[in-house]
C-alpha atoms as a PDB file:
ATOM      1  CA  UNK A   1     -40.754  -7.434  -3.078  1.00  0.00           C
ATOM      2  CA  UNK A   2     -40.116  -3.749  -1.722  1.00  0.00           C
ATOM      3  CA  UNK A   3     -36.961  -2.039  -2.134  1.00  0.00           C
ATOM      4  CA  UNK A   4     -35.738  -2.726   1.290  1.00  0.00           C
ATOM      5  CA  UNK A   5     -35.949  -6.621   1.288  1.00  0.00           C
ATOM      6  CA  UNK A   6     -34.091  -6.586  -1.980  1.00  0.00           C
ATOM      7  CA  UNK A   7     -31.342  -4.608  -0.036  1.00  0.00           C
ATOM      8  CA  UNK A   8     -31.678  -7.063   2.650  1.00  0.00           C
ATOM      9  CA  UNK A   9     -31.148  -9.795   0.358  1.00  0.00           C
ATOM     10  CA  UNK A  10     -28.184  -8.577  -1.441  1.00  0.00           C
ATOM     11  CA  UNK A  11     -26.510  -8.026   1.893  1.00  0.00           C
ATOM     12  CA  UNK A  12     -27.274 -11.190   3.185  1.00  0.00           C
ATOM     13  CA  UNK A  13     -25.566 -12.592  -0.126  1.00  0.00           C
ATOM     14  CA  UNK A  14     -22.553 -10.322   0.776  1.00  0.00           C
ATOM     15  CA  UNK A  15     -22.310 -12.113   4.355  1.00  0.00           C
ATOM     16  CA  UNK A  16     -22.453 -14.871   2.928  1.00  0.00           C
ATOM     17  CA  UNK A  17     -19.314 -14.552   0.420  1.00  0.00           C
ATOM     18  CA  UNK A  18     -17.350 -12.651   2.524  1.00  0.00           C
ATOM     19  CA  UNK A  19     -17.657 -15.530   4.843  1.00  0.00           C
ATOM     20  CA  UNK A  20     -16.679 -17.972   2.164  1.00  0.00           C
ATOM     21  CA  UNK A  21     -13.682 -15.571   1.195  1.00  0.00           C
ATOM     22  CA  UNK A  22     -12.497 -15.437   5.263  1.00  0.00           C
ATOM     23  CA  UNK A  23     -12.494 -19.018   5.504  1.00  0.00           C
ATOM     24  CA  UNK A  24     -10.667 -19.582   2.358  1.00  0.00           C
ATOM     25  CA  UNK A  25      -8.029 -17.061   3.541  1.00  0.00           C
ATOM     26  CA  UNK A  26      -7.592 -18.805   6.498  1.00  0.00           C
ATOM     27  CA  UNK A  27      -7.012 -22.343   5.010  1.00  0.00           C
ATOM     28  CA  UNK A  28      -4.776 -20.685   2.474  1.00  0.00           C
ATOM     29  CA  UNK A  29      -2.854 -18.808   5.640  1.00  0.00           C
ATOM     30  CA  UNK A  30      -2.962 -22.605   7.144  1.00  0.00           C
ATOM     31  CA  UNK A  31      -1.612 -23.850   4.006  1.00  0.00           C
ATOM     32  CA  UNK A  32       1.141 -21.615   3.678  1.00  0.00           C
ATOM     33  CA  UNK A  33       2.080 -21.808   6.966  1.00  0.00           C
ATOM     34  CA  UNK A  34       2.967 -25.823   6.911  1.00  0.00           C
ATOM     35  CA  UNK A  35       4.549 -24.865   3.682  1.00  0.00           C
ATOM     36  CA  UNK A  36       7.023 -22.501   5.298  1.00  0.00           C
ATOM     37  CA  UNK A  37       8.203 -25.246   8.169  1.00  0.00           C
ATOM     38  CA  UNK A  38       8.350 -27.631   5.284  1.00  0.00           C
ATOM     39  CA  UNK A  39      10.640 -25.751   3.211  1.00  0.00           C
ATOM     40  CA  UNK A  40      12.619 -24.856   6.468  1.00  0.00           C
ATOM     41  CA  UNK A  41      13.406 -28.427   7.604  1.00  0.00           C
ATOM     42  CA  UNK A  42      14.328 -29.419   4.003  1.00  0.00           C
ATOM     43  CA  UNK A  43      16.777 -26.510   3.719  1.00  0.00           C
ATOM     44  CA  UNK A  44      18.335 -27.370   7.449  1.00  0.00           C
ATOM     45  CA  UNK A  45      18.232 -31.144   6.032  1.00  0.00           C
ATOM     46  CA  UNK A  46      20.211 -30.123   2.785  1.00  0.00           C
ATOM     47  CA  UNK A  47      22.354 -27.908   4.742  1.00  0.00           C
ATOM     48  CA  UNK A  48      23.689 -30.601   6.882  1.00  0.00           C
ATOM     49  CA  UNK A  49      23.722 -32.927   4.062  1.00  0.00           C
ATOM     50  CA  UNK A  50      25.910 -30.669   2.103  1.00  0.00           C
ATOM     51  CA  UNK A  51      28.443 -30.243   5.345  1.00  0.00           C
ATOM     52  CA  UNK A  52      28.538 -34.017   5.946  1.00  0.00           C
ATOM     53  CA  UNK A  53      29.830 -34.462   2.000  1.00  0.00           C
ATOM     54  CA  UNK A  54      32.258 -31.647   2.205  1.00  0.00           C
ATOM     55  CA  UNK A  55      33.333 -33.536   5.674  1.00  0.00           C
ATOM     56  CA  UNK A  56      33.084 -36.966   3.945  1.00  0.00           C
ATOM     57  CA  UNK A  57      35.355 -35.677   0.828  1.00  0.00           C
ATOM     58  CA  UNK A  58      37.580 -33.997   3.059  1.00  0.00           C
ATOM     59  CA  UNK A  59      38.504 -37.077   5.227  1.00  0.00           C
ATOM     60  CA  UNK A  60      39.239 -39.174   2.015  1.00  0.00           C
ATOM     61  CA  UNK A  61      41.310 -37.125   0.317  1.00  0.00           C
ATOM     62  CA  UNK A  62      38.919 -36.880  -2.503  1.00  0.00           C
ATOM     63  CA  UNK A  63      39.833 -34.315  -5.239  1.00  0.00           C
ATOM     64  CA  UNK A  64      38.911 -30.658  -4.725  1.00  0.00           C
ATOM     65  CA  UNK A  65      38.106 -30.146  -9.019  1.00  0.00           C
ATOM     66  CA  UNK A  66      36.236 -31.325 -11.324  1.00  0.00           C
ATOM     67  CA  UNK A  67      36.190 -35.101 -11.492  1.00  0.00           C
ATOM     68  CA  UNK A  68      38.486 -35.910 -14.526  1.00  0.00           C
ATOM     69  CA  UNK A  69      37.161 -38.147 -17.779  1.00  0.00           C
ATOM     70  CA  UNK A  70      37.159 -41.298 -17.776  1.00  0.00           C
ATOM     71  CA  UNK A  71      40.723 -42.819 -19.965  1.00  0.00           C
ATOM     72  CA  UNK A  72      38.645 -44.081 -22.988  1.00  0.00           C
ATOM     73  CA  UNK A  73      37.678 -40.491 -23.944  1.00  0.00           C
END
């Protein structure tokens, strides 16, 4: 094998794992992506969660502290 197909050969396996490494990146880019509007709805869910307790405790009269102990302790 002369010098120059061995070069060939070693850039052909370059190709070749910098097109496995692109790919990869881009699932991984995918992957975050869903991630990110995942973790965005559950944030605007909690939010509104957390505004229809404070609503919730507010129109009940509930307690602004701590709840107290129970009377047996």
């Amino acid at each position: 094998m002369t010098e120059t197909e061995i070069l060939a050969e070693r850039i052909d396996g370059l190709e070749i794992r910098i097109a496995h490494q692109d790919h990869t990146i881009e699932e991984l880019s995918s992957t975050i992506a869903d991630q990110w509007k995942q973790i965005e709805d559950l944030t605007f869910r909690l939010t509104r969660l957390n505004e229809q307790m404070r609503d919730f405790e507010n129109s009940t009269g509930a307690p602004e502290g701590p709840e107290p102990p129970p009377p047996h302790y």
